[in-house]
PDB file of N, CA and C in Angstrom:
ATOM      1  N   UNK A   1       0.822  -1.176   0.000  1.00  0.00           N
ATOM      2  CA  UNK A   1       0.000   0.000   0.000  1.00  0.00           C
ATOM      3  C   UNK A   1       0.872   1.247   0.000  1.00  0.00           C
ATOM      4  N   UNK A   2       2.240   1.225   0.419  1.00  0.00           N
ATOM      5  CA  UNK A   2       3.132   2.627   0.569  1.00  0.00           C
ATOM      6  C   UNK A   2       3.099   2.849  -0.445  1.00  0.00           C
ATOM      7  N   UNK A   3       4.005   1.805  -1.417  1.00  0.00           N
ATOM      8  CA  UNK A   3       4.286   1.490  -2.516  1.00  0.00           C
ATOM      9  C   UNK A   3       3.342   2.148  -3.705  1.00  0.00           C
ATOM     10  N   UNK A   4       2.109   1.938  -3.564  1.00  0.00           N
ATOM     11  CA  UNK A   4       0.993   2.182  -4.446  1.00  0.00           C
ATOM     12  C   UNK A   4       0.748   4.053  -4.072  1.00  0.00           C
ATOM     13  N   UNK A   5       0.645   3.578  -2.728  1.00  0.00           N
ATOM     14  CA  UNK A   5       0.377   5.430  -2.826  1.00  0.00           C
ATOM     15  C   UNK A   5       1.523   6.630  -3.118  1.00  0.00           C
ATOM     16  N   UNK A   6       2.992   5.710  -3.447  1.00  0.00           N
ATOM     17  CA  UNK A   6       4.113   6.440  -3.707  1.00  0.00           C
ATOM     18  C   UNK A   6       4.133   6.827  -4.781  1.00  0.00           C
ATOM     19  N   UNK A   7       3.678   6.112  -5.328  1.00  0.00           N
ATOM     20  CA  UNK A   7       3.416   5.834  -7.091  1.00  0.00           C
ATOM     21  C   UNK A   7       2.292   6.587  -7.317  1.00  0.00           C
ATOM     22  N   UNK A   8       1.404   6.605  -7.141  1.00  0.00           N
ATOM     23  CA  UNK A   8       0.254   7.336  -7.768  1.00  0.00           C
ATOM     24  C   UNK A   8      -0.065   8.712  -6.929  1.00  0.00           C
ATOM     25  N   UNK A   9       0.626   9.105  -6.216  1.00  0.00           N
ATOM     26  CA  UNK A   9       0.098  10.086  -5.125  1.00  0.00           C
ATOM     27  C   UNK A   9       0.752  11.496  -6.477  1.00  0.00           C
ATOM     28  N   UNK A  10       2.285  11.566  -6.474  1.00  0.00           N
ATOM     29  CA  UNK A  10       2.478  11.960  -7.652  1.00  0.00           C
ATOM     30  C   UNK A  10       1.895  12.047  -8.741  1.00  0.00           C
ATOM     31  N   UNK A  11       1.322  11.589  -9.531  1.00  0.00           N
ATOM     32  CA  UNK A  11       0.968  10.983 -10.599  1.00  0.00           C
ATOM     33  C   UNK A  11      -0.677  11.514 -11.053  1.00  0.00           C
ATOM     34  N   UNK A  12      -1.293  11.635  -9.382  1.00  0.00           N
ATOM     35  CA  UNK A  12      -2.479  12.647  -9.683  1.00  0.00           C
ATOM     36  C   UNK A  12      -2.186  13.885  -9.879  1.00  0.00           C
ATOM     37  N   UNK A  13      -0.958  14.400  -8.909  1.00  0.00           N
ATOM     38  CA  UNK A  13      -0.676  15.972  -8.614  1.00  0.00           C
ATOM     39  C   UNK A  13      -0.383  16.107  -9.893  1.00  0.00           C
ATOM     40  N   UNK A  14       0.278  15.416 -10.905  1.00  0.00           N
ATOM     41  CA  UNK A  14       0.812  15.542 -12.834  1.00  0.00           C
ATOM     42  C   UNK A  14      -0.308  15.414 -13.215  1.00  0.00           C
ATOM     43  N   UNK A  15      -1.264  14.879 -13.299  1.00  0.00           N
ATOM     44  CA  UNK A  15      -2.661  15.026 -14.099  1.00  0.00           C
ATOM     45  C   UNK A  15      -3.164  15.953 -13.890  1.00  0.00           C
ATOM     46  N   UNK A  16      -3.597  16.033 -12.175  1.00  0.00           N
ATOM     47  CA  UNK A  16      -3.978  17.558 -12.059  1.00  0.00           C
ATOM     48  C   UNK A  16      -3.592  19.089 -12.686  1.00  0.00           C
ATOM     49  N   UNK A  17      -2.218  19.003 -12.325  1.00  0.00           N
ATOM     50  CA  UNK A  17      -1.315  20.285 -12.767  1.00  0.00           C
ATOM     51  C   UNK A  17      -1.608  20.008 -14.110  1.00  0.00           C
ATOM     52  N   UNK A  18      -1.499  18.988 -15.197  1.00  0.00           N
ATOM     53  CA  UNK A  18      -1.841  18.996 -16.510  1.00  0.00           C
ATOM     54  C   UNK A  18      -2.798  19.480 -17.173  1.00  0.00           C
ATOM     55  N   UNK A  19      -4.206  18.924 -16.227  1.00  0.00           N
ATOM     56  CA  UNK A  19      -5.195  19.572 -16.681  1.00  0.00           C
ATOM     57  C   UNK A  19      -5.973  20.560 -16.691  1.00  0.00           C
ATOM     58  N   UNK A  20      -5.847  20.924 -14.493  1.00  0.00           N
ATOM     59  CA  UNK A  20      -6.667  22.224 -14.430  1.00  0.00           C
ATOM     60  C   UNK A  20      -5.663  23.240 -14.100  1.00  0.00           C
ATOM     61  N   UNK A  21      -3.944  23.208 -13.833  1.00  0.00           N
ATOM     62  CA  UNK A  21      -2.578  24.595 -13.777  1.00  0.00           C
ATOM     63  C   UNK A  21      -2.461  24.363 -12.458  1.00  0.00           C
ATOM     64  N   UNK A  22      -3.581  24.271 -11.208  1.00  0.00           N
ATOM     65  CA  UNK A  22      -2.909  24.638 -10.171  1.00  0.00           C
ATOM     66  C   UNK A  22      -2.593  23.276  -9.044  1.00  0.00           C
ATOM     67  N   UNK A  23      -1.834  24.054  -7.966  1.00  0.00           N
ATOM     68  CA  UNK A  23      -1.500  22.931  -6.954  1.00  0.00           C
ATOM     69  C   UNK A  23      -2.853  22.321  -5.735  1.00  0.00           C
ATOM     70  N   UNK A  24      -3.524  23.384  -5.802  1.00  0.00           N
ATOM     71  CA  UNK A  24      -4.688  23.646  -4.669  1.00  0.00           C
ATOM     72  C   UNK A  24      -5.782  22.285  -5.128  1.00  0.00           C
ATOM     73  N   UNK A  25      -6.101  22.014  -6.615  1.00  0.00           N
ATOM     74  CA  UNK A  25      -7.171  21.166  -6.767  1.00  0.00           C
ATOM     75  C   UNK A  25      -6.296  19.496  -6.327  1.00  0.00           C
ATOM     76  N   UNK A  26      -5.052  19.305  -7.166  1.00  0.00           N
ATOM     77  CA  UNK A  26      -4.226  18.105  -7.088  1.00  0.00           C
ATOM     78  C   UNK A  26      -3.973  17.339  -5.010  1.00  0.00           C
ATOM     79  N   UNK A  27      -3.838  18.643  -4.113  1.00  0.00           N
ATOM     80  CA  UNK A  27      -3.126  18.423  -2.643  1.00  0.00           C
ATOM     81  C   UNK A  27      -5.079  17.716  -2.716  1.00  0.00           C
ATOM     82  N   UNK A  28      -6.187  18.846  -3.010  1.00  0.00           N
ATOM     83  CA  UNK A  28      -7.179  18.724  -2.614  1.00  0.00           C
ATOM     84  C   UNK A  28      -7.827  17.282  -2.723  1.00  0.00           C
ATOM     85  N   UNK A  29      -7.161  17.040  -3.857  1.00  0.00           N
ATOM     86  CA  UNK A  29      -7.474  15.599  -4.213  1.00  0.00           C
ATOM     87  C   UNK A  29      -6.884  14.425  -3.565  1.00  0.00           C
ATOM     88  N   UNK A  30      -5.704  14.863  -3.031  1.00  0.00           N
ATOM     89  CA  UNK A  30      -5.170  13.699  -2.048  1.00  0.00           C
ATOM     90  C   UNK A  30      -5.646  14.001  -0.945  1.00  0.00           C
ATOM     91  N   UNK A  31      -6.455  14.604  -0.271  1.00  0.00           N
ATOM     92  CA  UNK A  31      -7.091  14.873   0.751  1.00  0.00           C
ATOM     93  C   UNK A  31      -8.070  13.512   1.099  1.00  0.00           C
ATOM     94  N   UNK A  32      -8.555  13.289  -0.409  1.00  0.00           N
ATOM     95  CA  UNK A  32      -9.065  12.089   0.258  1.00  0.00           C
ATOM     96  C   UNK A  32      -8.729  10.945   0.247  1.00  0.00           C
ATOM     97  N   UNK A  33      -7.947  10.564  -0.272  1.00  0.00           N
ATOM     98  CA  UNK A  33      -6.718   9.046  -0.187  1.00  0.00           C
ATOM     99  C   UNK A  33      -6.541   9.148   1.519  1.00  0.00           C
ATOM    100  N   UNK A  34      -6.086  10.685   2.112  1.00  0.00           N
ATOM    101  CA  UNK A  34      -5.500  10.817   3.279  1.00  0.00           C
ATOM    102  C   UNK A  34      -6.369  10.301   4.399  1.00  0.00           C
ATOM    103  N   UNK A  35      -7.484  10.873   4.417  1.00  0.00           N
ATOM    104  CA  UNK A  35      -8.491  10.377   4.824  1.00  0.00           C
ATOM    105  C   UNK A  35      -8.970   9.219   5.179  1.00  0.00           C
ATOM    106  N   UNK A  36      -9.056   8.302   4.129  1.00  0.00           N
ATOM    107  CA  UNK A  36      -9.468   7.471   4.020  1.00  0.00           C
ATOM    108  C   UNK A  36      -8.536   6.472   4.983  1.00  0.00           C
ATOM    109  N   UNK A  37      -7.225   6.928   4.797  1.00  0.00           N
ATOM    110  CA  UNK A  37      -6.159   6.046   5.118  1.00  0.00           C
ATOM    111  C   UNK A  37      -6.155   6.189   6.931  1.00  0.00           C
ATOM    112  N   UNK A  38      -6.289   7.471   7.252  1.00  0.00           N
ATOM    113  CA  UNK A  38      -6.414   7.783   8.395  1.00  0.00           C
ATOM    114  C   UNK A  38      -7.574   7.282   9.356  1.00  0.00           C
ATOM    115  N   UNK A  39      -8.934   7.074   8.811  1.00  0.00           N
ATOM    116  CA  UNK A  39     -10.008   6.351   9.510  1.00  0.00           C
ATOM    117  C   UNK A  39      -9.605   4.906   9.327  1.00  0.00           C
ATOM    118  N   UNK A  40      -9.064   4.177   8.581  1.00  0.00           N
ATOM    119  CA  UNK A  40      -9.043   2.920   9.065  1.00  0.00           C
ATOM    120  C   UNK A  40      -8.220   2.710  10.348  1.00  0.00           C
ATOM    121  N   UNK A  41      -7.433   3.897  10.941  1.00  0.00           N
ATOM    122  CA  UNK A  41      -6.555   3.415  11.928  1.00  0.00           C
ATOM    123  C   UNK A  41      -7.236   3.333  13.061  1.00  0.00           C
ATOM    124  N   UNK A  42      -8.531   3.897  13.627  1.00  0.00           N
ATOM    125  CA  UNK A  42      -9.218   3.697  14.690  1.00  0.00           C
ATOM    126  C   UNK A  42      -9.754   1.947  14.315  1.00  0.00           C
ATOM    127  N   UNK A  43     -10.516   1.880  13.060  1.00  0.00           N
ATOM    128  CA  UNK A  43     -11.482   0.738  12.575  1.00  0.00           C
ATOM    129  C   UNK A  43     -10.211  -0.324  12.845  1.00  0.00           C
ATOM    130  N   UNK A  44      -9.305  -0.255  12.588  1.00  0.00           N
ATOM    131  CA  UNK A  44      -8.332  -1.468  12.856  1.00  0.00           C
ATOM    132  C   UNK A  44      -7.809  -1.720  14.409  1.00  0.00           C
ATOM    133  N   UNK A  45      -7.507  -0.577  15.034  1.00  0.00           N
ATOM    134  CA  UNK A  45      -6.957  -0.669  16.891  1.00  0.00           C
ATOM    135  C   UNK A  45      -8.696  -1.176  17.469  1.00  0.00           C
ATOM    136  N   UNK A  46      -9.989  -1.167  17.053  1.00  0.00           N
ATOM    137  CA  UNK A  46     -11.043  -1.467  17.498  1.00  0.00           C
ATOM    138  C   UNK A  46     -11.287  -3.330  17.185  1.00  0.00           C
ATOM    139  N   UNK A  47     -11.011  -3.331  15.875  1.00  0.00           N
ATOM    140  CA  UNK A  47     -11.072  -4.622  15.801  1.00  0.00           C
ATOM    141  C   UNK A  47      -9.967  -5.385  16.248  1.00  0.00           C
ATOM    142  N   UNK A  48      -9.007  -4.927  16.510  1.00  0.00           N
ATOM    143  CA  UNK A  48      -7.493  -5.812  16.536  1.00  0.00           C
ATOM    144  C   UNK A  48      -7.011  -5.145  17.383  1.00  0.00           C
ATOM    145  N   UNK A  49      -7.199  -4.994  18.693  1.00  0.00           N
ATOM    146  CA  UNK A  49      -6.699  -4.618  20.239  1.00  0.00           C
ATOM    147  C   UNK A  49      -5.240  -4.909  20.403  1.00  0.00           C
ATOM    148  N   UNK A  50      -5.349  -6.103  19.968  1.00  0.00           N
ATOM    149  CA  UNK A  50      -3.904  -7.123  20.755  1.00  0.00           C
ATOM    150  C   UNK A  50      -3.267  -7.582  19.472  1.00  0.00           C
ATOM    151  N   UNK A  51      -2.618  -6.918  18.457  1.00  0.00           N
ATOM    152  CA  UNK A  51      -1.924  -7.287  17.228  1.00  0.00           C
ATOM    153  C   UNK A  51      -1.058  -8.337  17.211  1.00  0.00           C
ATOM    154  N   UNK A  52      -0.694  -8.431  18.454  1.00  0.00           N
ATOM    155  CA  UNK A  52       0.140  -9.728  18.891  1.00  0.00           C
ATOM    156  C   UNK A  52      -0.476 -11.034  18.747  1.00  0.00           C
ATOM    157  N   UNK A  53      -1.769 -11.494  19.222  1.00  0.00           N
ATOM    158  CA  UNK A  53      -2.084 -12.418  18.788  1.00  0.00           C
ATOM    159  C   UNK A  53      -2.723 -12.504  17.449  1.00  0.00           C
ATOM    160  N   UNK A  54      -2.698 -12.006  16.599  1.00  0.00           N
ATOM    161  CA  UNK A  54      -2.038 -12.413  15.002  1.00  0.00           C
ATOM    162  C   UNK A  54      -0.986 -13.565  14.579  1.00  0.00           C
ATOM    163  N   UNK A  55      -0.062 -13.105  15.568  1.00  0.00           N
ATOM    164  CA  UNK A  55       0.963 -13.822  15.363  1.00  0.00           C
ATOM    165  C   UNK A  55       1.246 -15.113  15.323  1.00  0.00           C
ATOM    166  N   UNK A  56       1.981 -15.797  14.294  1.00  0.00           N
ATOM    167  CA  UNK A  56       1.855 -17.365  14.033  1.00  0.00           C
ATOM    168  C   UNK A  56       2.906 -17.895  15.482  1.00  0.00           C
ATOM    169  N   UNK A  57       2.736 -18.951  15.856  1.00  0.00           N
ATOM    170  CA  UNK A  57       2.743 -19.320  17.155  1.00  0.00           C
ATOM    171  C   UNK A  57       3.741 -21.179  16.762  1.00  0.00           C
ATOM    172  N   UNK A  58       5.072 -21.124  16.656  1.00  0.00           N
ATOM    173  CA  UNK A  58       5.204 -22.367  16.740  1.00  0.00           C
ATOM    174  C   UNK A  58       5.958 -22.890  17.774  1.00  0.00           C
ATOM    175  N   UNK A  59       5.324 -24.012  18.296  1.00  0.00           N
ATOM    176  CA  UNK A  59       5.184 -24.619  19.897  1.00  0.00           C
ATOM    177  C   UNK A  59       6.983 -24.568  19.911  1.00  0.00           C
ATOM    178  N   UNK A  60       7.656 -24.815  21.011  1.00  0.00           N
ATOM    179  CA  UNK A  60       9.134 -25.331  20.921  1.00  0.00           C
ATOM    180  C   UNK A  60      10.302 -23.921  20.292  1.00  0.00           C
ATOM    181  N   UNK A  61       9.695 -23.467  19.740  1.00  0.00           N
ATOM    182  CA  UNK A  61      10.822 -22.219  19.282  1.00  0.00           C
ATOM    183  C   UNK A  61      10.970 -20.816  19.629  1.00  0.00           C
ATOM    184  N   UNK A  62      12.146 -20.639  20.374  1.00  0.00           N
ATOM    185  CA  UNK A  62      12.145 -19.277  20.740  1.00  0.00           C
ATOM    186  C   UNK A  62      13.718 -18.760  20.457  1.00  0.00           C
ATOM    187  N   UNK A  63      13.696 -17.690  20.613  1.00  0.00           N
ATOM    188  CA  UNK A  63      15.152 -17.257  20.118  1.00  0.00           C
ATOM    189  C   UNK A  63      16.340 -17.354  20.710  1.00  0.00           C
ATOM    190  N   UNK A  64      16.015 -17.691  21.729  1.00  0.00           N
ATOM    191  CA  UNK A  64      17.723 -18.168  22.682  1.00  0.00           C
ATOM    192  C   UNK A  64      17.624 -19.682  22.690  1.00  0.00           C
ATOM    193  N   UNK A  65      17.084 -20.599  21.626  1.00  0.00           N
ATOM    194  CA  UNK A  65      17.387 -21.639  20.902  1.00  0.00           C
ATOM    195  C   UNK A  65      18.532 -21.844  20.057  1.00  0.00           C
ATOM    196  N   UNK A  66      19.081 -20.487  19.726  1.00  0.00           N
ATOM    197  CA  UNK A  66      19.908 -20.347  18.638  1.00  0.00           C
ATOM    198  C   UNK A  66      21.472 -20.413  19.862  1.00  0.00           C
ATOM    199  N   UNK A  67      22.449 -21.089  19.111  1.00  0.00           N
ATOM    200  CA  UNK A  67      23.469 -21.369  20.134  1.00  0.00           C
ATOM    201  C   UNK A  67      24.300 -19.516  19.688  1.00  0.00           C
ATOM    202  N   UNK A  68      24.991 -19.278  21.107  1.00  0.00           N
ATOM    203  CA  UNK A  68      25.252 -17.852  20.821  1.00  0.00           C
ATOM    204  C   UNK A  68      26.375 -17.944  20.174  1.00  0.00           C
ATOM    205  N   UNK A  69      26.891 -16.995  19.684  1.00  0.00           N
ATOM    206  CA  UNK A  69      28.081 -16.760  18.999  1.00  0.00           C
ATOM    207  C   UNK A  69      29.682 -16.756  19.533  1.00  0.00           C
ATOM    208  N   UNK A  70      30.726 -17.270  19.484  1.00  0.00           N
ATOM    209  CA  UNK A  70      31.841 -17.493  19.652  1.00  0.00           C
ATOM    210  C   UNK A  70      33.002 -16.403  19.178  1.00  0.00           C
ATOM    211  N   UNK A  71      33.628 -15.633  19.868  1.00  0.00           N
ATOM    212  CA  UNK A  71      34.375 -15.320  19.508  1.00  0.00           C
ATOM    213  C   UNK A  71      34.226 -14.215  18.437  1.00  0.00           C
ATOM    214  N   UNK A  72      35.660 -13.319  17.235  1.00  0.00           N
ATOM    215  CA  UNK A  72      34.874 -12.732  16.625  1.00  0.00           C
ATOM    216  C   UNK A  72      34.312 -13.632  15.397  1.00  0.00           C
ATOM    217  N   UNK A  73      32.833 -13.887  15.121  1.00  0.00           N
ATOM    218  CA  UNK A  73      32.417 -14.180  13.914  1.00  0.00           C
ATOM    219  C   UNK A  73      32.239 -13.960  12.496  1.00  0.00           C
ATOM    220  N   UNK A  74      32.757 -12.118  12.825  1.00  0.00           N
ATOM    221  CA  UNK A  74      31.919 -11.402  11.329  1.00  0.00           C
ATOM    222  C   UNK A  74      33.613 -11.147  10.920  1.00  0.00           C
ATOM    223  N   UNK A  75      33.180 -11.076   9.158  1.00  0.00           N
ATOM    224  CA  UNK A  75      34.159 -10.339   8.289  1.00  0.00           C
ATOM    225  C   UNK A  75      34.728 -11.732   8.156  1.00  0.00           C
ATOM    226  N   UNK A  76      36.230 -12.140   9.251  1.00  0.00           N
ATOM    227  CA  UNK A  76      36.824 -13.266   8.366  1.00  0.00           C
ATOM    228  C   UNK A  76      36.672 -14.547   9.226  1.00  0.00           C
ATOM    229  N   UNK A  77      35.519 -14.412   9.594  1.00  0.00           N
ATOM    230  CA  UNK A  77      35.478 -16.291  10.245  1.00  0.00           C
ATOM    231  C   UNK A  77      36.139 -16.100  11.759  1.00  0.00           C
ATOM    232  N   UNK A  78      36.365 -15.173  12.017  1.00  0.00           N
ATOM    233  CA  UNK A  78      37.139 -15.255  13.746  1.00  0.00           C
ATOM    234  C   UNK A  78      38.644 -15.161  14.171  1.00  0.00           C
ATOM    235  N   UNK A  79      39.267 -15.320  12.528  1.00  0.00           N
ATOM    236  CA  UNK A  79      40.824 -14.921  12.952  1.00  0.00           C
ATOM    237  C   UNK A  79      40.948 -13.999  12.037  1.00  0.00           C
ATOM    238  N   UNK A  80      40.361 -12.808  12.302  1.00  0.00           N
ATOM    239  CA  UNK A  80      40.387 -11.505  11.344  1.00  0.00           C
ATOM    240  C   UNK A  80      41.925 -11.056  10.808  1.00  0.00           C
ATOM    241  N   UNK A  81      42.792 -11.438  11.522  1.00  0.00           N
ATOM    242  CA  UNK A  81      44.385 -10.690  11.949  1.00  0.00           C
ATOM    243  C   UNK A  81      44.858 -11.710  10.484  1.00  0.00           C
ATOM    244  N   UNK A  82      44.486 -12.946  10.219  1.00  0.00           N
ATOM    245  CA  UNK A  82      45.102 -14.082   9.038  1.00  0.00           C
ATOM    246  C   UNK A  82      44.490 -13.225   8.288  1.00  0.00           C
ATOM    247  N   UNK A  83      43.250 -13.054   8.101  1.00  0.00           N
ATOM    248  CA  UNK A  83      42.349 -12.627   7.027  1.00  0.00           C
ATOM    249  C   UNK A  83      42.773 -11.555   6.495  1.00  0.00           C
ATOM    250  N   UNK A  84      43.030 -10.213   7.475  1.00  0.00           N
ATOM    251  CA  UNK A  84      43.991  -9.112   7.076  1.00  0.00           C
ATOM    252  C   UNK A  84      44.726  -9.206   6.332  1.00  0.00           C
ATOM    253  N   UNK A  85      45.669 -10.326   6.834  1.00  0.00           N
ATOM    254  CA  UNK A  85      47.081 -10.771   6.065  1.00  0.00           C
ATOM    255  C   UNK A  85      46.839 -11.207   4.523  1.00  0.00           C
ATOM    256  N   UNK A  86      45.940 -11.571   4.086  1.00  0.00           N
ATOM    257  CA  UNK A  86      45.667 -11.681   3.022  1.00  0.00           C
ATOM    258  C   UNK A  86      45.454 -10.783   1.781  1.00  0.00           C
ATOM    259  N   UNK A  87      44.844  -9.736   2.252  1.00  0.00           N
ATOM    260  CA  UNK A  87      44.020  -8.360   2.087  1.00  0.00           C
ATOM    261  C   UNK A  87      45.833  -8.079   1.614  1.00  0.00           C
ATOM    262  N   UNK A  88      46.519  -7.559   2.643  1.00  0.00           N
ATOM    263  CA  UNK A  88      47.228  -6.672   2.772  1.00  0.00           C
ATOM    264  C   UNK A  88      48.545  -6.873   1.793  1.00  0.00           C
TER     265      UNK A  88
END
């Protein structure tokens, strides 16, 4: 939806300015895209309180499952100083 309104939000203000010269009818016209976009945000926090339970839920997995990291890991595998040596 950003995407779409990035794209066309422009794209009226160029038709507009094309057809009737000024800036006042084109903003006026995104007035109501704005709108529109803006009332769904009550209609959505009313229906969907707790956005969290949305969320897909699989039994057994959480993130300090993952074994932690050793040493340095990033760039050359942990003996950065060989890796240098290579570079250099």
């Amino acid at each position: 939806m950003d995407q779409i309104g990035a794209m066309l939000g422009p794209l009226i203000v160029a038709a507009v300015l094309y057809f009737k010269g000024i800036y006042q009818t084109g903003f006026a016209i995104l007035l109501i895209p704005a709108i529109l976009t803006i009332s769904v945000l009550p209609a959505a926090r009313f229906l969907y309180p707790h956005p969290r339970d949305l969320e897909s839920r699989r039994p057994g997995w959480r993130p300090r499952d993952f074994p932690a990291p050793t040493g340095s890991t990033h760039y050359f595998g942990g003996n950065w100083k060989r890796g240098m040596a290579g570079i250099l």
